[in-house]
PDB file of N, CA and C in Angstrom:
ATOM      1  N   UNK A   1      24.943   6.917 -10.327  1.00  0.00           N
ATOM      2  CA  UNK A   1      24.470   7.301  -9.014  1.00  0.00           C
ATOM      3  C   UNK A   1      24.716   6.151  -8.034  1.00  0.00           C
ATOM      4  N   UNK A   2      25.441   6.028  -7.041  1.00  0.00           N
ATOM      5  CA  UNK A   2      25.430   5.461  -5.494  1.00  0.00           C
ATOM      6  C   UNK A   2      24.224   5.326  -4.778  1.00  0.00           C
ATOM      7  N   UNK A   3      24.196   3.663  -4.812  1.00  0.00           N
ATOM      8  CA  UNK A   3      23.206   3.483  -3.955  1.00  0.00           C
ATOM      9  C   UNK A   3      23.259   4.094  -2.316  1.00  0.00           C
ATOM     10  N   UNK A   4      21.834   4.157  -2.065  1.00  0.00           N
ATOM     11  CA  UNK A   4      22.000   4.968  -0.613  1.00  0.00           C
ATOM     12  C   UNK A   4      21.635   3.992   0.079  1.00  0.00           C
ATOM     13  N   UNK A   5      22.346   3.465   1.618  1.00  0.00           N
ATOM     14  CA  UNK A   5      21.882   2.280   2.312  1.00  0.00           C
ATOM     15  C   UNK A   5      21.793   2.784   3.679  1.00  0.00           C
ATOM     16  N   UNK A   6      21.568   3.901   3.776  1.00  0.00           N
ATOM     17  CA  UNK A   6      21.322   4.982   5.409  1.00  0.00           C
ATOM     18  C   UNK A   6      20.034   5.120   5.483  1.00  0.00           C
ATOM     19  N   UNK A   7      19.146   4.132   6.469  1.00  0.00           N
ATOM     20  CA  UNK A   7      17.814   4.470   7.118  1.00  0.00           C
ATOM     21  C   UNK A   7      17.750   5.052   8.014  1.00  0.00           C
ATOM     22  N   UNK A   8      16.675   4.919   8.396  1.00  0.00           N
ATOM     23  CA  UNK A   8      16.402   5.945   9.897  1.00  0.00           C
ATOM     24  C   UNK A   8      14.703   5.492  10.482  1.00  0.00           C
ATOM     25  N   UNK A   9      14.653   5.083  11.111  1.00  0.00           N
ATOM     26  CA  UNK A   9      13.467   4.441  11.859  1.00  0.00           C
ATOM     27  C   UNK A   9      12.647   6.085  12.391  1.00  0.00           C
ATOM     28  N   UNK A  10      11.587   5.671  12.009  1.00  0.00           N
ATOM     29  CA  UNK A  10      10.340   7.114  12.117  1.00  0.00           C
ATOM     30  C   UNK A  10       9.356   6.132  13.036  1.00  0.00           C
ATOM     31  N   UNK A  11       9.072   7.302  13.843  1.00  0.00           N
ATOM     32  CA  UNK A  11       7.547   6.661  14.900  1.00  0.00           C
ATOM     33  C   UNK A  11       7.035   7.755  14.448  1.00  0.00           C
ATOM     34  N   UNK A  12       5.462   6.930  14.169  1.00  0.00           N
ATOM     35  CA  UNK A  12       4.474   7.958  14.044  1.00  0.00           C
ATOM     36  C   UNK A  12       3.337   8.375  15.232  1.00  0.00           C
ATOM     37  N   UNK A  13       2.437   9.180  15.309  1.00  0.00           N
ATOM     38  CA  UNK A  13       1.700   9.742  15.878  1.00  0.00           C
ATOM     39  C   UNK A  13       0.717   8.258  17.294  1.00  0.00           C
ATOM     40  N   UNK A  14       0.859   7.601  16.255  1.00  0.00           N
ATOM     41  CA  UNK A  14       0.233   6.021  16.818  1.00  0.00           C
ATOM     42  C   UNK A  14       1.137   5.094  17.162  1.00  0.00           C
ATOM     43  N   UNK A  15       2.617   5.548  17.511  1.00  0.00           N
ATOM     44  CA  UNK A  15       3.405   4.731  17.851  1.00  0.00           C
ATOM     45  C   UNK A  15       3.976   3.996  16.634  1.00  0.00           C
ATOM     46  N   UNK A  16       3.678   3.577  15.652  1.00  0.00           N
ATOM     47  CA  UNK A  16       4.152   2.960  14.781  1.00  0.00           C
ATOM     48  C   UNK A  16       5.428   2.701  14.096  1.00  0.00           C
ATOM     49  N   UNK A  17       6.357   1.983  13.720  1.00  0.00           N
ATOM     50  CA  UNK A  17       7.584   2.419  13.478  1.00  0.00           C
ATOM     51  C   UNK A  17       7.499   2.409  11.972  1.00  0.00           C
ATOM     52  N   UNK A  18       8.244   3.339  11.180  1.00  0.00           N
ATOM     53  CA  UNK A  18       8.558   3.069   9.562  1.00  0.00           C
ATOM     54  C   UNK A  18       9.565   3.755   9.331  1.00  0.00           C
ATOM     55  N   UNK A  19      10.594   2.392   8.615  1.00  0.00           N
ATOM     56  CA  UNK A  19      11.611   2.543   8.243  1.00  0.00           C
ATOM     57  C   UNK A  19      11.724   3.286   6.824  1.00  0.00           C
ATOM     58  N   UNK A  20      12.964   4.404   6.894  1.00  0.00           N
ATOM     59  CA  UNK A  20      12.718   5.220   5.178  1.00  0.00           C
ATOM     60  C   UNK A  20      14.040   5.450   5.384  1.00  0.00           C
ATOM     61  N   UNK A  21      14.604   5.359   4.282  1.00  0.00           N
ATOM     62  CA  UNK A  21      15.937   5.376   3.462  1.00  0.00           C
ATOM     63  C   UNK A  21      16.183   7.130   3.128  1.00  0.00           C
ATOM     64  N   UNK A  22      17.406   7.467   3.562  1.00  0.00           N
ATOM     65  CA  UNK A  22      17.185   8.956   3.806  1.00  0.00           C
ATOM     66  C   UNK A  22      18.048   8.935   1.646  1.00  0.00           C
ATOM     67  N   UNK A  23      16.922  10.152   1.082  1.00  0.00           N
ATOM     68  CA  UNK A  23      17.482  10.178  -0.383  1.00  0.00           C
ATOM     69  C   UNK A  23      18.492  11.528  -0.364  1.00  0.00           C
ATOM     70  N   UNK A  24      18.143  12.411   0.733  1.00  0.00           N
ATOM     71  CA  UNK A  24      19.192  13.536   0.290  1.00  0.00           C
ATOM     72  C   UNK A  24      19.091  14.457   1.946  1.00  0.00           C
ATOM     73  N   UNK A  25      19.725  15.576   2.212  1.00  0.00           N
ATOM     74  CA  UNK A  25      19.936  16.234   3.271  1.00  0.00           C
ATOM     75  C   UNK A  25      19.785  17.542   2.425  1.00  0.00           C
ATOM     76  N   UNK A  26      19.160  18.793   2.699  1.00  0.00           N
ATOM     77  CA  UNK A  26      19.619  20.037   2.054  1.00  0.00           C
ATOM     78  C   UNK A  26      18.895  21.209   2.597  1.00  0.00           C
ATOM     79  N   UNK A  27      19.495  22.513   2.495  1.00  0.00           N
ATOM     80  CA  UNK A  27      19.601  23.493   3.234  1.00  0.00           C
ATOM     81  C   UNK A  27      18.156  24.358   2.683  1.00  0.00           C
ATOM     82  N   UNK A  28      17.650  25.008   3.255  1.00  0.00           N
ATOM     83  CA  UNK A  28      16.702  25.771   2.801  1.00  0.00           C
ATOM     84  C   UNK A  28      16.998  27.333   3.697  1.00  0.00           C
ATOM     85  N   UNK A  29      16.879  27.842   3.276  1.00  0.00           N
ATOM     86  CA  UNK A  29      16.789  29.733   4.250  1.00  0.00           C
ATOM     87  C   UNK A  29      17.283  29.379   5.885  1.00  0.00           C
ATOM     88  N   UNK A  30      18.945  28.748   5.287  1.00  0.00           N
ATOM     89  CA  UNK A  30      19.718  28.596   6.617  1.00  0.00           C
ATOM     90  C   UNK A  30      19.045  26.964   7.590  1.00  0.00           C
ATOM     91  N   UNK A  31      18.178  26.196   7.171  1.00  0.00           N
ATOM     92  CA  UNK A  31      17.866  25.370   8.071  1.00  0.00           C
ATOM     93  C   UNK A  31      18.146  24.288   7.347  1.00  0.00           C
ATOM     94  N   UNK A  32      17.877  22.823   8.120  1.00  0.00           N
ATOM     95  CA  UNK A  32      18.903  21.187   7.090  1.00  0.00           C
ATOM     96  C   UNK A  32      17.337  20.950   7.483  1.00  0.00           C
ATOM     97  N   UNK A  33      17.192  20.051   6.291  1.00  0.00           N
ATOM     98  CA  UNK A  33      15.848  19.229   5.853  1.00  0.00           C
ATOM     99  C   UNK A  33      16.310  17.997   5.357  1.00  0.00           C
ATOM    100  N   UNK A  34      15.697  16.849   5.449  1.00  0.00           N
ATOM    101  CA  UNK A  34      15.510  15.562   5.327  1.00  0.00           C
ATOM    102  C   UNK A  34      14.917  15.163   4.250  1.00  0.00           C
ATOM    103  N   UNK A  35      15.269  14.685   3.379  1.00  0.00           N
ATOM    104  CA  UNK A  35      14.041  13.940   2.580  1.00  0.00           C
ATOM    105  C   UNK A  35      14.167  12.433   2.738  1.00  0.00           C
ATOM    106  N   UNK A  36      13.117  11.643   3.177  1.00  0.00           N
ATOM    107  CA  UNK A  36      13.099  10.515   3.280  1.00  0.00           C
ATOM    108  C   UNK A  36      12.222   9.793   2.441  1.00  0.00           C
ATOM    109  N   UNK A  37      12.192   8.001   2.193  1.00  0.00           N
ATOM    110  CA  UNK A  37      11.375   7.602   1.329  1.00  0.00           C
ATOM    111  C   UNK A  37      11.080   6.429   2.019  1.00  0.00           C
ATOM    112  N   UNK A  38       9.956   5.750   2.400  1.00  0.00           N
ATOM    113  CA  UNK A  38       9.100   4.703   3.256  1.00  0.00           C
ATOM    114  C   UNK A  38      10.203   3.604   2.768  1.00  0.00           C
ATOM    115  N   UNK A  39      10.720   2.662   3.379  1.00  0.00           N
ATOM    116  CA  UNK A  39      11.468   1.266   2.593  1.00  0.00           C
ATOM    117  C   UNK A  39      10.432   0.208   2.367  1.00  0.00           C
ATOM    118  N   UNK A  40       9.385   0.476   2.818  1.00  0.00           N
ATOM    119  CA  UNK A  40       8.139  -0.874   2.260  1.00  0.00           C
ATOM    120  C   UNK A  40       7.264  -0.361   1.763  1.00  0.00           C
ATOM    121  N   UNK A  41       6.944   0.923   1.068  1.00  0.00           N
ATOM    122  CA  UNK A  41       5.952   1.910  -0.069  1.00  0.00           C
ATOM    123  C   UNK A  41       6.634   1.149  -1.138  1.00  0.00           C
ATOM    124  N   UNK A  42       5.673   0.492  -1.614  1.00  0.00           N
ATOM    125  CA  UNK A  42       5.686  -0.703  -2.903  1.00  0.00           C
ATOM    126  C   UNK A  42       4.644   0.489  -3.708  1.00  0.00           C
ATOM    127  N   UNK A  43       4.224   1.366  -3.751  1.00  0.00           N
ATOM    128  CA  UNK A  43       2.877   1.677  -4.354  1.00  0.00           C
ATOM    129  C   UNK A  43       3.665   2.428  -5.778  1.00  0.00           C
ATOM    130  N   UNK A  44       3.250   2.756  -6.660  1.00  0.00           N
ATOM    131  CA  UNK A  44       3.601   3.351  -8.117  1.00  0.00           C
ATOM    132  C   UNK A  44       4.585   4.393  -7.942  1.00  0.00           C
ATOM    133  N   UNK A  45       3.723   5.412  -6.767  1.00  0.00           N
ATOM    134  CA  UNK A  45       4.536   6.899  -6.971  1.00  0.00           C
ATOM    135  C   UNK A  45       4.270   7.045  -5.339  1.00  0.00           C
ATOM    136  N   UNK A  46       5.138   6.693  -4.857  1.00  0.00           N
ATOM    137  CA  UNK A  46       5.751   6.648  -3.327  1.00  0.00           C
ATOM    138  C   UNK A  46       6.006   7.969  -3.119  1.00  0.00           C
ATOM    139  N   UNK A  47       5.572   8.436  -1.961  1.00  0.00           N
ATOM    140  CA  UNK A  47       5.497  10.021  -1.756  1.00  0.00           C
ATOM    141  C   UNK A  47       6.511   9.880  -0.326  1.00  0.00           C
ATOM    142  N   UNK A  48       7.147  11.537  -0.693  1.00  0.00           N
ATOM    143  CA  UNK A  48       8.744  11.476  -0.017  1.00  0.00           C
ATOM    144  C   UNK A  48       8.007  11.926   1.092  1.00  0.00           C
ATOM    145  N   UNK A  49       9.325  11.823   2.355  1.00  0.00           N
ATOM    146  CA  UNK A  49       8.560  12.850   3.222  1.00  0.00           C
ATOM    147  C   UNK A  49      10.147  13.662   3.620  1.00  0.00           C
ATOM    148  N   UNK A  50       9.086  14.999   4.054  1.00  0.00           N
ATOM    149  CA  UNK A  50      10.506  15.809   4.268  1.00  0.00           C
ATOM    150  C   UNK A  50      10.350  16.229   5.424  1.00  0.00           C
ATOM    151  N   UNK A  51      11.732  16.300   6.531  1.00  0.00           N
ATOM    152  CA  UNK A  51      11.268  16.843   8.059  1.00  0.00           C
ATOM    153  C   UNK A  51      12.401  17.183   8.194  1.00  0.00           C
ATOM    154  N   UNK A  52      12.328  18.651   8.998  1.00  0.00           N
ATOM    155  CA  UNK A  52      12.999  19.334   9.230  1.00  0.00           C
ATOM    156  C   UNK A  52      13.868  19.415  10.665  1.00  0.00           C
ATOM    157  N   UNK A  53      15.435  19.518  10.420  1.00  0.00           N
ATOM    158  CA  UNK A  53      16.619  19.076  11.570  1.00  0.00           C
ATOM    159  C   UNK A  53      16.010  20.271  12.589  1.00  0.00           C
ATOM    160  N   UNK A  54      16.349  19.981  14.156  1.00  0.00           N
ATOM    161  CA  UNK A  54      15.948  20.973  14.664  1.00  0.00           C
ATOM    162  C   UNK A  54      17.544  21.497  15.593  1.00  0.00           C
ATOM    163  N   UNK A  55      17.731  22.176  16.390  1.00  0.00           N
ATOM    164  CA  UNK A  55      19.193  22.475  16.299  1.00  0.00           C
ATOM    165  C   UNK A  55      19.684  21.542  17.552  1.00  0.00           C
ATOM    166  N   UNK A  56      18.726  20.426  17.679  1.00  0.00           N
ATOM    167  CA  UNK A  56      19.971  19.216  18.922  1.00  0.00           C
ATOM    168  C   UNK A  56      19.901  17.685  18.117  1.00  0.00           C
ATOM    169  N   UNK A  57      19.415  18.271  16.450  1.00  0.00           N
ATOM    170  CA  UNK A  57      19.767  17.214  15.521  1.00  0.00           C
ATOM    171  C   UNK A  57      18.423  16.122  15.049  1.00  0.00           C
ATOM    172  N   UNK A  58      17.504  16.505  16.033  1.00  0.00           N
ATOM    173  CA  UNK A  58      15.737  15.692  16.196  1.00  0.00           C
ATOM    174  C   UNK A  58      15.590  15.889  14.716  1.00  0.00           C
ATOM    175  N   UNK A  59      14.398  15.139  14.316  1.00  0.00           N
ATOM    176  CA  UNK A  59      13.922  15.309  13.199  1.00  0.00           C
ATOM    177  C   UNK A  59      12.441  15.946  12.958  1.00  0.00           C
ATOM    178  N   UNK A  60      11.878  16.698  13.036  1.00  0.00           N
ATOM    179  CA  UNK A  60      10.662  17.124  13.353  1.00  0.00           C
ATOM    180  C   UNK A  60       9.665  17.311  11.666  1.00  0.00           C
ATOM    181  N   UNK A  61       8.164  17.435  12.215  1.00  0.00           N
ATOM    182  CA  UNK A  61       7.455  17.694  11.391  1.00  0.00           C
ATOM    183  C   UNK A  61       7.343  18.922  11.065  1.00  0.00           C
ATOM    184  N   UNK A  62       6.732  19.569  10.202  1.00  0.00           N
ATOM    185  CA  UNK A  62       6.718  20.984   9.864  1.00  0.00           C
ATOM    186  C   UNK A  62       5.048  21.153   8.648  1.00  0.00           C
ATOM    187  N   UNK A  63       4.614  22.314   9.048  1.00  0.00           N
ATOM    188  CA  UNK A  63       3.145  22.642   8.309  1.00  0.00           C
ATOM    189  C   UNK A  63       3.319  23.777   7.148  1.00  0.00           C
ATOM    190  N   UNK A  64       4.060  23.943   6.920  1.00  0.00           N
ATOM    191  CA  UNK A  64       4.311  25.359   6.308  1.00  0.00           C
ATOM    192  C   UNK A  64       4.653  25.024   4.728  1.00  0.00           C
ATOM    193  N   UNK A  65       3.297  24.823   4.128  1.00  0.00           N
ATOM    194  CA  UNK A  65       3.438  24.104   2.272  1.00  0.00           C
ATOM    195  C   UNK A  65       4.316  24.691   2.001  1.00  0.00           C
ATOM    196  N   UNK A  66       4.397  26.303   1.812  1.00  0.00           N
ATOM    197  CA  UNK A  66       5.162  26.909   0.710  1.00  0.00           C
ATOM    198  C   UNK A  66       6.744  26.395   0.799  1.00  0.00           C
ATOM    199  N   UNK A  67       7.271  26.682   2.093  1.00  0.00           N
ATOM    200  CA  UNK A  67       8.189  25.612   2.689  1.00  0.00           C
ATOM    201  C   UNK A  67       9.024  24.577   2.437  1.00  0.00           C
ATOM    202  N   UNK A  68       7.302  23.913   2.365  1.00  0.00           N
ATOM    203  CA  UNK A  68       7.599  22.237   1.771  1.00  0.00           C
ATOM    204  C   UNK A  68       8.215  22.050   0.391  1.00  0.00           C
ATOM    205  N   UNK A  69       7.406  23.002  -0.100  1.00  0.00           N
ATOM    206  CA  UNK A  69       7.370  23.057  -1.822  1.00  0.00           C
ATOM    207  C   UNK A  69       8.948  23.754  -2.030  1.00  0.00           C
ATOM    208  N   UNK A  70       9.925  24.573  -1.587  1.00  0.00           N
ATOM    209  CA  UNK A  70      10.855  25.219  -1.675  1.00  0.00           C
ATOM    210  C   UNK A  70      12.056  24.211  -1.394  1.00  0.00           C
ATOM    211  N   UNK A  71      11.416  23.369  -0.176  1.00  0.00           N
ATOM    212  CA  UNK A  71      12.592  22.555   0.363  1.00  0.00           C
ATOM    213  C   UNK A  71      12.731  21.415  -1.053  1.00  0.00           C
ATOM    214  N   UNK A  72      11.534  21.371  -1.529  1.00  0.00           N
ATOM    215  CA  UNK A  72      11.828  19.814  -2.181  1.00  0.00           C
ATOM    216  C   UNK A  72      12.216  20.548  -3.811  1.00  0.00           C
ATOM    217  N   UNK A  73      12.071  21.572  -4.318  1.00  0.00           N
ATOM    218  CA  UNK A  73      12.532  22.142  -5.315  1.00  0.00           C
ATOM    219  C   UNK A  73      13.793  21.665  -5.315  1.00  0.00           C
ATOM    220  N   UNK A  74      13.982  22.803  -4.181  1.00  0.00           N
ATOM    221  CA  UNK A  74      16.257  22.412  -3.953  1.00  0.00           C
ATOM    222  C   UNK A  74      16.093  21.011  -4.385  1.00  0.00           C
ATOM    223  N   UNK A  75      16.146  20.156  -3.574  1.00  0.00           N
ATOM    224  CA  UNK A  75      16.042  18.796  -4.157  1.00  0.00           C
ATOM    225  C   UNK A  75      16.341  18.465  -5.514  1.00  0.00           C
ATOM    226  N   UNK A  76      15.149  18.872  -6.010  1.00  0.00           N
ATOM    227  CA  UNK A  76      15.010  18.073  -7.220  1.00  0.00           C
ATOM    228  C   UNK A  76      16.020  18.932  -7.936  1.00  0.00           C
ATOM    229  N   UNK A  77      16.471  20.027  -8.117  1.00  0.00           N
ATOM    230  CA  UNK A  77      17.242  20.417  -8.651  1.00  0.00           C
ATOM    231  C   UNK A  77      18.755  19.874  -8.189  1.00  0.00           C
ATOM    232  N   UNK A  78      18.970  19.813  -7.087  1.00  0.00           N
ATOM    233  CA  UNK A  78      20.230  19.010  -7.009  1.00  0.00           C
ATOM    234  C   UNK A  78      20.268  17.561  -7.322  1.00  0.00           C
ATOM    235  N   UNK A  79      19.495  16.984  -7.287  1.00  0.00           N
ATOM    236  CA  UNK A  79      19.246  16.094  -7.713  1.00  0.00           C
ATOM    237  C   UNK A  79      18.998  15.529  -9.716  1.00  0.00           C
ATOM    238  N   UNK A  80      19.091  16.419 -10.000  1.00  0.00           N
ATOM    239  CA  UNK A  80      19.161  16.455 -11.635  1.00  0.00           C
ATOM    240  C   UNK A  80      17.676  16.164 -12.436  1.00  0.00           C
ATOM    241  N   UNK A  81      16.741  16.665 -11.615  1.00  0.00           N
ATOM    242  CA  UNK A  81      15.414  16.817 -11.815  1.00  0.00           C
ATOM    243  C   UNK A  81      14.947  18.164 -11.541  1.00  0.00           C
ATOM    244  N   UNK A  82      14.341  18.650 -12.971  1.00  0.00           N
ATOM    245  CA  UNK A  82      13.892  20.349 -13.006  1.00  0.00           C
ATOM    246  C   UNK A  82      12.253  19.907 -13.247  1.00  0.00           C
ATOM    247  N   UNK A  83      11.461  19.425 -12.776  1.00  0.00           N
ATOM    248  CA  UNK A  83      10.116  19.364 -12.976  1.00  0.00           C
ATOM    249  C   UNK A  83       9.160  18.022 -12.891  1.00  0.00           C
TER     250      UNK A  83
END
């Protein structure tokens, strides 16, 4: 596997900036999703985040679990992880 060296600077709600290393791009029911991973989450089991392309390329948040849970399936299955 190829290391990935493509970040992307995230502001959060409080202004904050955090940098996350994008792990994959992938399609869900016609739309591109993001999965990203914090670059300074030192913690055990670093939780991804996934945000969804909007169509002038933004990266946006999204509420919709089942969604969430569908987008990151694809994932892990392309990714060579079934569970």
């Amino acid at each position: 596997m190829q290391e990935n060296d493509f970040t992307i600077l995230l502001t959060d709600e409080e202004g904050g900036e955090i940098e996350c290393e994008l792990l994959d791009r992938v399609v869900c029911e016609g739309e591109s999703f993001c999965i990203l991973l914090p670059v300074d989450d030192d913690s055990s089991e670093p939780e991804a985040i996934i945000l969804r392309e909007n169509a002038l390329g933004e990266l946006e948040g999204f509420d919709d679990a089942d969604l969430l849970d569908r987008v990151f399936s694809i994932f892990l299955e392309k990714n060579g992880n079934n569970g």
